[in-house]
Protein backbone atom coordinates (compact mmCIF):
# COMPACT_ATOMS: atom_id res chain seq x y z
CA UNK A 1 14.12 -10.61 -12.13
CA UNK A 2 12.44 -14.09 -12.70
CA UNK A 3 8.99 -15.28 -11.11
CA UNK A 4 9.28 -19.15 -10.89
CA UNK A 5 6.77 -21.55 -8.92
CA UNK A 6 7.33 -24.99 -8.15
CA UNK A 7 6.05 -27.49 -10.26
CA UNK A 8 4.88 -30.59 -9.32
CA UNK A 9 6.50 -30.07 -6.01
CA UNK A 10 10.18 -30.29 -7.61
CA UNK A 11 11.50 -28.42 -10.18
CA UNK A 12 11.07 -24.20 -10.18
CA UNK A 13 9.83 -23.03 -13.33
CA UNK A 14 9.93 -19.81 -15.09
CA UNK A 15 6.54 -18.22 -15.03
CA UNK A 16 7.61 -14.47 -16.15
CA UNK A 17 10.41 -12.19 -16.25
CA UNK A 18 10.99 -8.29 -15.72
CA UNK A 19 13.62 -6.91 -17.86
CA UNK A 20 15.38 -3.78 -17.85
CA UNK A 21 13.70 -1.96 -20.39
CA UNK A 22 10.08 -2.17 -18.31
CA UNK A 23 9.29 -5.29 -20.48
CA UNK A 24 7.13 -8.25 -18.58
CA UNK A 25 7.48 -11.51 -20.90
CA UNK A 26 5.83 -15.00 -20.26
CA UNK A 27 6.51 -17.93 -22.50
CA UNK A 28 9.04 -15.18 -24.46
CA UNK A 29 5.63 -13.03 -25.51
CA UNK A 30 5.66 -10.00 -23.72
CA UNK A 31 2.56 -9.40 -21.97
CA UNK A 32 3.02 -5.49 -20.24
CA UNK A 33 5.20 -2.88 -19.98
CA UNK A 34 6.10 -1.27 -16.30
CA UNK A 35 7.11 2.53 -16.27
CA UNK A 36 7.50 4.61 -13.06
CA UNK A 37 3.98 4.86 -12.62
CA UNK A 38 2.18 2.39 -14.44
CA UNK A 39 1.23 -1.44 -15.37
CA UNK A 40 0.56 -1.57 -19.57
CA UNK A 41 -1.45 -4.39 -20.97
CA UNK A 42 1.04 -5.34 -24.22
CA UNK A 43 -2.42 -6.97 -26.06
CA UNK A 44 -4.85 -4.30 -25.52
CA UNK A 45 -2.53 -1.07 -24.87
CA UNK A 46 -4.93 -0.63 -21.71
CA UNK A 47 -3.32 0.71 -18.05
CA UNK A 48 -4.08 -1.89 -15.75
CA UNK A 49 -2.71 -0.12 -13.11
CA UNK A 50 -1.42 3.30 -12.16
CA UNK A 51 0.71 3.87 -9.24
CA UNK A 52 0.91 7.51 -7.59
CA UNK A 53 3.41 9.31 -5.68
CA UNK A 54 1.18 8.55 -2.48
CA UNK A 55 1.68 5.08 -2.93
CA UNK A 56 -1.86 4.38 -3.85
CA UNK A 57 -3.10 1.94 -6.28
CA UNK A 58 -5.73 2.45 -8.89
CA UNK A 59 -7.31 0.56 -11.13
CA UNK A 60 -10.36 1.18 -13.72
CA UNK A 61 -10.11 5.02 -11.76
CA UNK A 62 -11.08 3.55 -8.91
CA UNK A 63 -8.05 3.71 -5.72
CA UNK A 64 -7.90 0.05 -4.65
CA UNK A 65 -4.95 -0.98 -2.83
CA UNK A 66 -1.94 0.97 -1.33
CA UNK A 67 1.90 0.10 -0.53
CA UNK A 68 2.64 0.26 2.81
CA UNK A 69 6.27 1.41 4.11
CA UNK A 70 7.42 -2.35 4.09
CA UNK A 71 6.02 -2.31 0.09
CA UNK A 72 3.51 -4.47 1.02
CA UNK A 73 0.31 -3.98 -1.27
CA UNK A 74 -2.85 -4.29 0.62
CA UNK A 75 -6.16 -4.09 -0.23
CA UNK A 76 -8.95 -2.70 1.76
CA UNK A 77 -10.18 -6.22 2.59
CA UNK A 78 -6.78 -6.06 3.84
CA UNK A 79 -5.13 -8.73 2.21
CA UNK A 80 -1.34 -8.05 1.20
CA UNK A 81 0.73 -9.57 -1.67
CA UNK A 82 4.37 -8.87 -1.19
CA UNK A 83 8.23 -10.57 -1.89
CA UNK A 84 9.52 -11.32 1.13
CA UNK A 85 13.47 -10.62 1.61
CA UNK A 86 14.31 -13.86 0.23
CA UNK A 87 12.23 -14.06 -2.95
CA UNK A 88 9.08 -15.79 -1.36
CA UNK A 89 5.99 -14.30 -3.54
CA UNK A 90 2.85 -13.85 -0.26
CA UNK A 91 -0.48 -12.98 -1.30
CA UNK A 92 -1.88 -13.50 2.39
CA UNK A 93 -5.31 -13.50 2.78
CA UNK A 94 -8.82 -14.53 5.25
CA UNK A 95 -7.72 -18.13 4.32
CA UNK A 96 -4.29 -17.62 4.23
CA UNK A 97 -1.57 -17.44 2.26
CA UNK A 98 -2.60 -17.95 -1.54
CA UNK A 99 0.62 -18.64 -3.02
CA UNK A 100 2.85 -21.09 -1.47
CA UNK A 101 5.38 -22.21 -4.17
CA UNK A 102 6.08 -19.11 -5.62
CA UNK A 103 9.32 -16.87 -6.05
CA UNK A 104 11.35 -14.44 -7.52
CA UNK A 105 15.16 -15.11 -8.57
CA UNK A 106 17.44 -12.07 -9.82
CA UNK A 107 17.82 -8.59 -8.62
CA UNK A 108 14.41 -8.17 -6.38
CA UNK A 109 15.63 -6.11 -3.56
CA UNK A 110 15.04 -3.35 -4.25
CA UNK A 111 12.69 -3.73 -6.52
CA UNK A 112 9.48 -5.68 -4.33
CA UNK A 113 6.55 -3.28 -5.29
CA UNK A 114 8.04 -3.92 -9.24
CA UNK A 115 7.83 -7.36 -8.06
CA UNK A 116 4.45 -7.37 -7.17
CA UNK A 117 3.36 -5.83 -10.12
CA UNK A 118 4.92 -8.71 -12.34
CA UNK A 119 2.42 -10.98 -10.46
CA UNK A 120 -0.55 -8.72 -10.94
CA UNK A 121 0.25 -8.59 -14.54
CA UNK A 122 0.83 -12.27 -14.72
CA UNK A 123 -2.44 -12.75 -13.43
CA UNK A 124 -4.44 -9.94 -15.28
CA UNK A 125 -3.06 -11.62 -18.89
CA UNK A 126 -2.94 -15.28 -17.58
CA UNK A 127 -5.47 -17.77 -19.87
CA UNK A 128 -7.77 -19.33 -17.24
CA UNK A 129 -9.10 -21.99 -19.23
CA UNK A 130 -8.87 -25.04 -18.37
CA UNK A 131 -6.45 -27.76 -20.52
């Protein structure tokens, strides 16, 4: 599965990909690894987050964040990111929804809390200096 967003308001382009093997690449660098329970940081070999049989997210050993029964991730301010049915990437919160322009393309399905762990690992890695 592919996140793209829409640049410049026209064309989608490819932001990050999962592949089969658990491998989550950006500009073809791989940046984490997803197993059943867990988000890898490729660079620093440090879990960035674990997921448990509950459902609940942790991160740092601290439980953050849960997936509801609609794999929804919400946080206890209670702001969800999730992939809607049709590949929409939501990260809704008190001001609304922070991603407009955002999507997943591929085999998502079934796979919407893996999805929402490609954007948390896109975003824990991502270089937020300015150019």
């Amino acid at each position: 599965m592919t996140l793209v967003a829409l640049e410049h308001g026209r064309e989608w382009e490819p932001i990050a990909a999962l592949h089969t093997d658990g491998t989550i690449v950006r500009e073809r660098i791989v940046i984490a690894t997803l197993t059943a329970d867990r988000l890898v940081a490729k660079k620093t070999g440090e879990t960035i987050m674990t997921c448990g049989a509950d459902r609940r997210i942790t991160i740092e050993g601290r439980s953050l964040a849960h997936f509801d029964g609609n794999d929804r991730l919400i946080d206890a301010d209670g702001s969800q990111l999730f992939v809607d049915p049709d590949g929409a990437v939501h990260w809704i919160h008190k001001e609304g929804d922070l991603f407009d322009g955002a999507r997943f393309e591929g085999e998502f399905a079934r796979a919407r809390r893996s999805a929402a762990a490609v954007v948390l690992a896109t975003l824990a890695t991502a270089n937020w200096t300015a150019h």
